[in-house]
C-alpha atoms as a PDB file:
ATOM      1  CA  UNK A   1     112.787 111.396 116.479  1.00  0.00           C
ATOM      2  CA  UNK A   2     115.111 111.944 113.527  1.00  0.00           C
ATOM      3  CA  UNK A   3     114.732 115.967 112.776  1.00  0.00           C
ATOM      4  CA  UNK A   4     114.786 117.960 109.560  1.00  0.00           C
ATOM      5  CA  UNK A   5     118.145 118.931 109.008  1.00  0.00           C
ATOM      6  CA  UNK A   6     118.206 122.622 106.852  1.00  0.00           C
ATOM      7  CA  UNK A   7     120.908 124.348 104.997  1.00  0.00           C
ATOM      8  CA  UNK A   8     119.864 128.202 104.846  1.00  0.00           C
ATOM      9  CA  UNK A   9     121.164 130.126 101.864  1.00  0.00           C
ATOM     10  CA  UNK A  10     120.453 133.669 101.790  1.00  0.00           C
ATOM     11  CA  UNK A  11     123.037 136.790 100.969  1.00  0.00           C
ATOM     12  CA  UNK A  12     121.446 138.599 104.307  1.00  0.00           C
ATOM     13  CA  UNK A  13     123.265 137.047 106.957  1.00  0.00           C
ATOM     14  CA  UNK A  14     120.540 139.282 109.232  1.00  0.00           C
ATOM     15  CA  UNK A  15     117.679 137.243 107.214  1.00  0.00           C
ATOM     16  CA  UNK A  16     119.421 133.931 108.051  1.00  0.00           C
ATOM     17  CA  UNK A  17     119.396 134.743 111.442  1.00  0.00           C
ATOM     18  CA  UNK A  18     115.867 135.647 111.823  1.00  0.00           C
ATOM     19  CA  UNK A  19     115.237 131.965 110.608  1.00  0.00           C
ATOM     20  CA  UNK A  20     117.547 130.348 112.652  1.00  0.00           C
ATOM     21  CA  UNK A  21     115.937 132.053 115.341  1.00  0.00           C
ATOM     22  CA  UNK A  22     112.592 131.272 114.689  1.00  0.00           C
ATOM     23  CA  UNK A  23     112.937 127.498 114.078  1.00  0.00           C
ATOM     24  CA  UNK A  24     115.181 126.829 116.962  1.00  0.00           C
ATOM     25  CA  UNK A  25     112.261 126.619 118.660  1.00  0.00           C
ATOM     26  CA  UNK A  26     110.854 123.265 116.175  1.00  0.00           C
ATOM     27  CA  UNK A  27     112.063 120.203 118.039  1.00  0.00           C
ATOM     28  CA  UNK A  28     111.812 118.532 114.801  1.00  0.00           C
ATOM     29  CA  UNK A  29     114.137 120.979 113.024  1.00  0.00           C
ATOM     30  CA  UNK A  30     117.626 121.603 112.790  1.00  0.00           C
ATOM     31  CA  UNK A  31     120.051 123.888 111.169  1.00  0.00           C
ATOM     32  CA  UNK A  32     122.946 122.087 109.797  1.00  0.00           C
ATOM     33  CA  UNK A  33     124.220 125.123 108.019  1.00  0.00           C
ATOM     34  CA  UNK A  34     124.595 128.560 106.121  1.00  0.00           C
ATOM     35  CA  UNK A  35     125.526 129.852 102.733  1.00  0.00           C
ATOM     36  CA  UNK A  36     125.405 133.643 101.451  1.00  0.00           C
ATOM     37  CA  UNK A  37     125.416 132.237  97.479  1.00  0.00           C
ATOM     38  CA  UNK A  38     124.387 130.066  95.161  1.00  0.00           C
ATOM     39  CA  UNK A  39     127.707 128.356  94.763  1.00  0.00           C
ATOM     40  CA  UNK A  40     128.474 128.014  98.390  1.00  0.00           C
ATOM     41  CA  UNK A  41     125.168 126.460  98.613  1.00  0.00           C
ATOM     42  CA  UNK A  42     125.862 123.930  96.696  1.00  0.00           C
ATOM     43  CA  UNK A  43     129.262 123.170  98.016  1.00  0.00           C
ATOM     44  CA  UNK A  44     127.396 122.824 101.479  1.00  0.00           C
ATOM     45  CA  UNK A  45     125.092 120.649 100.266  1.00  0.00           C
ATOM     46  CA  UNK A  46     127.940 118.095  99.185  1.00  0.00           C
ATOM     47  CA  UNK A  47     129.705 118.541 102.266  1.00  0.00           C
ATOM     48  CA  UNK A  48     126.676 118.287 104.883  1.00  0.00           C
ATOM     49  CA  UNK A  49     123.955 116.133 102.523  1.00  0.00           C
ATOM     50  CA  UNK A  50     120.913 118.522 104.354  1.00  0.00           C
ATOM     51  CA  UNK A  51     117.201 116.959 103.893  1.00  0.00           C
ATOM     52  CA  UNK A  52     116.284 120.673 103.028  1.00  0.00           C
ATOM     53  CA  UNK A  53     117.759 123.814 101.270  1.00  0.00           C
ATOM     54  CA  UNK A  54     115.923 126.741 102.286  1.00  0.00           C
ATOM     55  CA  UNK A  55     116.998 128.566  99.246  1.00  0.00           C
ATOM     56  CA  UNK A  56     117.043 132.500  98.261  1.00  0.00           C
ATOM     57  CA  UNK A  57     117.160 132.972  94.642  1.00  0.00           C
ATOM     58  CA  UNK A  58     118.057 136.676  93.582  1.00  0.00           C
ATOM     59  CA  UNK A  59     121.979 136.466  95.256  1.00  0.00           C
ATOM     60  CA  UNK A  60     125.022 137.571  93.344  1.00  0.00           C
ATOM     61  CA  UNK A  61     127.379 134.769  91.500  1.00  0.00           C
ATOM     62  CA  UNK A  62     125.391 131.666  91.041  1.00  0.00           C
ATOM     63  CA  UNK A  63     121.801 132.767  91.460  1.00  0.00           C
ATOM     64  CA  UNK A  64     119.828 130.656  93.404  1.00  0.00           C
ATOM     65  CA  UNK A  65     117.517 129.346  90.447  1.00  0.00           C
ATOM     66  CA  UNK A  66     120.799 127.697  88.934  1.00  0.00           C
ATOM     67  CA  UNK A  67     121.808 126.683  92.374  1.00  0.00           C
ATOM     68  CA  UNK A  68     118.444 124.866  92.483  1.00  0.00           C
ATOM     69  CA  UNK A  69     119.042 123.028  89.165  1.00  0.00           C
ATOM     70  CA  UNK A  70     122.766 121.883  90.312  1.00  0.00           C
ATOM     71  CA  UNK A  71     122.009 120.502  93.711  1.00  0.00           C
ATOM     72  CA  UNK A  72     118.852 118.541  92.387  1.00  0.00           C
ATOM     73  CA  UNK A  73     120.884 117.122  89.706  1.00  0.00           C
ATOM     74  CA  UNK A  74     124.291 116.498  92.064  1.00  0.00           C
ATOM     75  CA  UNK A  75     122.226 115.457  94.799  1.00  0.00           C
ATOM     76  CA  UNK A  76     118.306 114.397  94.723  1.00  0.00           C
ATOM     77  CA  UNK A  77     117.915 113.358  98.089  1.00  0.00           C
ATOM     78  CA  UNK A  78     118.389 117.109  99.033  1.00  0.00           C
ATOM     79  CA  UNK A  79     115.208 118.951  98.662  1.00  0.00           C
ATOM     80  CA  UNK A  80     114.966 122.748  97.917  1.00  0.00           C
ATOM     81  CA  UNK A  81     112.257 124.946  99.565  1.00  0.00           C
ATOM     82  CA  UNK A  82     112.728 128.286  97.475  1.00  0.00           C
ATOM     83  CA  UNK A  83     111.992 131.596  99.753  1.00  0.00           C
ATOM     84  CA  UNK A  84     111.808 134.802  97.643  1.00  0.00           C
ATOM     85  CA  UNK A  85     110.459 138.241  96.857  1.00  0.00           C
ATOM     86  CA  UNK A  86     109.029 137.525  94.164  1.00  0.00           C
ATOM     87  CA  UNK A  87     105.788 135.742  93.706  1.00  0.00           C
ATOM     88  CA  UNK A  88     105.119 135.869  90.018  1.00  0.00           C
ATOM     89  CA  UNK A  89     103.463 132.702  88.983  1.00  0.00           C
ATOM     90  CA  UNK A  90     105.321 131.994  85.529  1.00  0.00           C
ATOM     91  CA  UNK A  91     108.375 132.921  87.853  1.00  0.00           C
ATOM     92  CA  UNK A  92     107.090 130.039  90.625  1.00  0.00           C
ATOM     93  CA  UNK A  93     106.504 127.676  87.474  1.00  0.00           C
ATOM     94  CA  UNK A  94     110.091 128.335  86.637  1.00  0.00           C
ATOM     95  CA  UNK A  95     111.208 127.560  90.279  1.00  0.00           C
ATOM     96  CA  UNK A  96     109.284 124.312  89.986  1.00  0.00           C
ATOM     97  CA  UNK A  97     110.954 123.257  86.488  1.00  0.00           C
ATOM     98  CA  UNK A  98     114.487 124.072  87.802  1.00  0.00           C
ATOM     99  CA  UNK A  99     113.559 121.310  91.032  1.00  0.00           C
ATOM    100  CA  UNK A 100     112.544 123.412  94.011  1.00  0.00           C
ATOM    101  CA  UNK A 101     109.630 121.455  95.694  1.00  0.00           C
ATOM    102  CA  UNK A 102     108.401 124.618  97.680  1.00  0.00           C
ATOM    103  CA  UNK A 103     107.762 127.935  97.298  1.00  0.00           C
ATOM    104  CA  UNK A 104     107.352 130.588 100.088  1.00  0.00           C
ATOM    105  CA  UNK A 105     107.350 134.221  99.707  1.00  0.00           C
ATOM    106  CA  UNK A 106     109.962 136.730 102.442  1.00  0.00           C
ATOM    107  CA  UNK A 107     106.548 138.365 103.250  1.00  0.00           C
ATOM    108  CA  UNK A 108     104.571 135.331 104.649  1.00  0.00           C
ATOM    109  CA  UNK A 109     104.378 134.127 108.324  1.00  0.00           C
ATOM    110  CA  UNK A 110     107.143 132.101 110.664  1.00  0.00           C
ATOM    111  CA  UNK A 111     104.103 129.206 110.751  1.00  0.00           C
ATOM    112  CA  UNK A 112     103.943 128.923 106.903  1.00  0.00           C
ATOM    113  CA  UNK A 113     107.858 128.748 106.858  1.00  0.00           C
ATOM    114  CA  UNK A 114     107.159 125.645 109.571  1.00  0.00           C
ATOM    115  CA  UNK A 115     104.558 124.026 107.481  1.00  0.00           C
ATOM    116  CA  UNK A 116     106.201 124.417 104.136  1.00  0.00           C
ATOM    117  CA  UNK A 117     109.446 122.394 105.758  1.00  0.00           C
ATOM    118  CA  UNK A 118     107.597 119.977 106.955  1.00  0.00           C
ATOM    119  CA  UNK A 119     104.979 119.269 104.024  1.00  0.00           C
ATOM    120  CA  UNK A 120     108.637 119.085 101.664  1.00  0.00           C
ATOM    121  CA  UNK A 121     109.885 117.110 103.994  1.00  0.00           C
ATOM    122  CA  UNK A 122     106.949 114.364 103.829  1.00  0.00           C
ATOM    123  CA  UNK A 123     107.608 114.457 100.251  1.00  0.00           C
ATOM    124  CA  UNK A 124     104.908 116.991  99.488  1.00  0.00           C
ATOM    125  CA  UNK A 125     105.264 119.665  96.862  1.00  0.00           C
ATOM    126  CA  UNK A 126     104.467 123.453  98.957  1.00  0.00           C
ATOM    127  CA  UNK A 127     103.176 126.517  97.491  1.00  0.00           C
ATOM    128  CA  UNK A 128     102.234 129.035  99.452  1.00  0.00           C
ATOM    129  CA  UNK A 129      97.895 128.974  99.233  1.00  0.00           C
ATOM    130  CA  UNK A 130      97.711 132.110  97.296  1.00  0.00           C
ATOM    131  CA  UNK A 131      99.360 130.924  94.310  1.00  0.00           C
ATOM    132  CA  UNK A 132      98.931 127.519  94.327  1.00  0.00           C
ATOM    133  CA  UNK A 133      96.116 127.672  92.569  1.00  0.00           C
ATOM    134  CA  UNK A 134      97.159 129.771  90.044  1.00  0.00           C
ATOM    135  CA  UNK A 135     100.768 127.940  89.481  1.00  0.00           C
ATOM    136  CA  UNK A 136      98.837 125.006  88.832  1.00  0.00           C
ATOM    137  CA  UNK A 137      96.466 126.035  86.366  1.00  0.00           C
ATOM    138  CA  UNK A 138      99.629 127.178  84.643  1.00  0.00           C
ATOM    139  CA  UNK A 139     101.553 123.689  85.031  1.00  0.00           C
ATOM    140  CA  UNK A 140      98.257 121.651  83.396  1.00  0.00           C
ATOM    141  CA  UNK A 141      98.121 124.173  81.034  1.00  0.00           C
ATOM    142  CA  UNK A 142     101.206 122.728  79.978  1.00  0.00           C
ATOM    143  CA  UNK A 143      99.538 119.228  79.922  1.00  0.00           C
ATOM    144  CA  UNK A 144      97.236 119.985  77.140  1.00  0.00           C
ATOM    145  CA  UNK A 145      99.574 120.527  74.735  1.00  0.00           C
ATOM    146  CA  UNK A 146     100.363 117.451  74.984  1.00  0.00           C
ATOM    147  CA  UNK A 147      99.499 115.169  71.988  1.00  0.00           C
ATOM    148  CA  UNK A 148      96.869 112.320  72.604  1.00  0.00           C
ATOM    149  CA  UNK A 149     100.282 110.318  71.945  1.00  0.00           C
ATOM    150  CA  UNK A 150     101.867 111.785  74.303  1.00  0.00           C
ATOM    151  CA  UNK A 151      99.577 111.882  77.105  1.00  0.00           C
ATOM    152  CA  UNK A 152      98.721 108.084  77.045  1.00  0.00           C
ATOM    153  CA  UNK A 153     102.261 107.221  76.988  1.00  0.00           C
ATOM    154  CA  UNK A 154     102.556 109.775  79.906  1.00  0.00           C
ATOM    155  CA  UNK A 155      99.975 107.185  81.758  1.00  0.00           C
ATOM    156  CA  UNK A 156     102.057 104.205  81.360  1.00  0.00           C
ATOM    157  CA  UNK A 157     104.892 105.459  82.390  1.00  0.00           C
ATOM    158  CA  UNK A 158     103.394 106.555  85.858  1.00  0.00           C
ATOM    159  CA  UNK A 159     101.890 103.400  86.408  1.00  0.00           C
ATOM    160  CA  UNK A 160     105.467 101.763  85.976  1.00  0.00           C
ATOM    161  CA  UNK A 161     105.844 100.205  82.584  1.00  0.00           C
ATOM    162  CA  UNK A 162     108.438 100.122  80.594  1.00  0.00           C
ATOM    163  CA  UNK A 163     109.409 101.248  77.097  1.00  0.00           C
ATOM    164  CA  UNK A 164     109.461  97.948  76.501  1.00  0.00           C
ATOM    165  CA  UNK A 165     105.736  96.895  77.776  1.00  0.00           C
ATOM    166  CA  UNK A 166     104.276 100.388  76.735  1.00  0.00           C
ATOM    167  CA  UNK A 167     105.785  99.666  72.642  1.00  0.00           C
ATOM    168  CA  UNK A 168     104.023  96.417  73.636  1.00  0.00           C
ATOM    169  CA  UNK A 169     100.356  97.947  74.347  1.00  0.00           C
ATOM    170  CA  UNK A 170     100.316 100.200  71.817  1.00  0.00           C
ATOM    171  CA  UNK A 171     101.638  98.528  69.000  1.00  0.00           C
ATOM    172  CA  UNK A 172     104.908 101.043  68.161  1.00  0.00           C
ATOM    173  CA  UNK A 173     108.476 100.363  68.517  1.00  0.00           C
ATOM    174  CA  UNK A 174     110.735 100.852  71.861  1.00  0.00           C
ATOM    175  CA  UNK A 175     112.979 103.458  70.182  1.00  0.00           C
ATOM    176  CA  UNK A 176     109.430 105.315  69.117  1.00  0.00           C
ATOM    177  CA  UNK A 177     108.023 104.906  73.181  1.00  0.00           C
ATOM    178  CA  UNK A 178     111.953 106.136  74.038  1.00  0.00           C
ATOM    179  CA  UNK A 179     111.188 109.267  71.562  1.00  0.00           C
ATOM    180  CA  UNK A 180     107.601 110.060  73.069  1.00  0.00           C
ATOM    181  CA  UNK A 181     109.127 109.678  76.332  1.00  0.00           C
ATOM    182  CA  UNK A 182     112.216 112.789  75.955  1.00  0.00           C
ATOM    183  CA  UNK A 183     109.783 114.698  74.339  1.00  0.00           C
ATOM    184  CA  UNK A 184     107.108 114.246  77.349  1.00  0.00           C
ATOM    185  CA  UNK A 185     110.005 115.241  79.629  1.00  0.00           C
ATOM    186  CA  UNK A 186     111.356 118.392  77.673  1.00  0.00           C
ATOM    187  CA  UNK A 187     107.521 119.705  77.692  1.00  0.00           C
ATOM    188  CA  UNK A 188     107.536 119.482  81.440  1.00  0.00           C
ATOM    189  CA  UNK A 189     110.757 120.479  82.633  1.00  0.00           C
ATOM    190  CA  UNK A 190     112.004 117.209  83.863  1.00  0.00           C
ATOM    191  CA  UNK A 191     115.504 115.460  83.395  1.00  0.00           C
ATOM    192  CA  UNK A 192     114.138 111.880  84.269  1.00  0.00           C
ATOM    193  CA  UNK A 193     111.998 109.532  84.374  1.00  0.00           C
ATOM    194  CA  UNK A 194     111.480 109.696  88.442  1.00  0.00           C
ATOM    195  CA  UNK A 195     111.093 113.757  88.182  1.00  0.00           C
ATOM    196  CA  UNK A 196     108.302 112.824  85.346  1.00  0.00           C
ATOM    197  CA  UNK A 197     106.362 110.692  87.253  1.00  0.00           C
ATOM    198  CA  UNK A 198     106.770 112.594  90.790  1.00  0.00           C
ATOM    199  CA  UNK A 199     105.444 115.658  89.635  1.00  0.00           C
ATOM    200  CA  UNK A 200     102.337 114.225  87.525  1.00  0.00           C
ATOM    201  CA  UNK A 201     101.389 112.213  91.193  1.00  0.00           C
ATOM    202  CA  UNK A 202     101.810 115.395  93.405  1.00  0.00           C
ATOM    203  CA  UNK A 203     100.705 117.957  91.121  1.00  0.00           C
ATOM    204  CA  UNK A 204      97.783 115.684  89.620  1.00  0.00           C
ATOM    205  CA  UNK A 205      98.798 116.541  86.238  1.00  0.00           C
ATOM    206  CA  UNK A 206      96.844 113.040  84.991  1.00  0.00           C
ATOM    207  CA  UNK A 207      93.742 114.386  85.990  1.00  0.00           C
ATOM    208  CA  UNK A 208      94.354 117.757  83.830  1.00  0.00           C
ATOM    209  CA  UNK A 209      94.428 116.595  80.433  1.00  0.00           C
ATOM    210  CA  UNK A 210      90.737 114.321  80.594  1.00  0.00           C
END
């Protein structure tokens, strides 16, 4: 069975080692790693390529939010599974943008910590059942601004077409499609075309704007 392998990045070393000890007992997990910052964190995660970043976010230097943006850019295998204090939803929503696909908060329990690693690790987007409502009403929300343009352009491009195909079926020109498409993609937060279309199939952002 081919385990989990977790970089933890926290500025508590005595926080780090709570979670060490508490998932040495997962015989599906494995710590590869530690960092105390944001920019050793993403100097691990070039030098050990983890599956998942268990990631702090208020740390001095690079703050973990940044660190988030720079390791999903540099390496987008590497998932990031954000763990903080604060559980502000516009703050989670911010999390999200920057590329975490999890958010737990310090004060929930060792089995949501398991759960959440797994779930990111399938793939999954995790937020912790209190607020996941909530963040997502705040994410679709975001949808419906989009123009009627927008949104069916938004469509095609999640069912795999191409500028090319999409200028086809609706009658405009590829460097129009190309336009709608950055747009679409500054709205939401994304840098590219495969952030785009992950996030509308695991947040069900299609189903929002109807």
């Amino acid at each position: 069975m081919r385990k989990i392998r977790v970089l933890l990045v926290d500025d508590h070393a005595i926080l780090r080692e709570g979670i060490r000890h508490m998932l040495q007992y997962c015989d599906d997990i494995e710590i590869v790693g530690e960092a105390q910052d944001g920019a050793e964190a993403v100097q691990r995660v070039g030098e050990l390529r983890p599956d998942i970043v268990v990631m702090d976010i208020a740390m001095p230097g690079l703050n973990g939010i940044e660190a988030t943006r720079l390791i999903r850019e540099r390496h987008p295998s590497t998932q990031v599974l954000v763990l903080s204090q604060y559980d502000d939803r516009q703050y989670v929503v911010s999390l999200l943008k920057a590329g975490a696909s999890g958010y737990i908060p310090k004060h929930a329990l060792g089995a949501d910590m398991i759960a959440a690693l797994r779930a990111v690790a399938r793939g999954e987007v995790f937020l912790y059942p209190p607020l996941s409502k909530l963040v997502l009403q705040e994410i679709r929300g975001e949808v419906k601004l989009l123009t009627h343009r927008e949104r069916e352009i938004l469509k095609l491009v999640v069912d795999g077409q191409t500028s090319a195909q999409i200028a086809s079926d609706l009658g405009l020109s590829a460097n129009t499609v190309e336009w709608h498409r950055a747009n679409l993609m500054s709205k939401l937060g994304v840098h590219n075309v495969a952030e785009l279309i992950r996030r509308v199939q695991q947040q069900g952002l299609i189903d929002a704007e109807d």
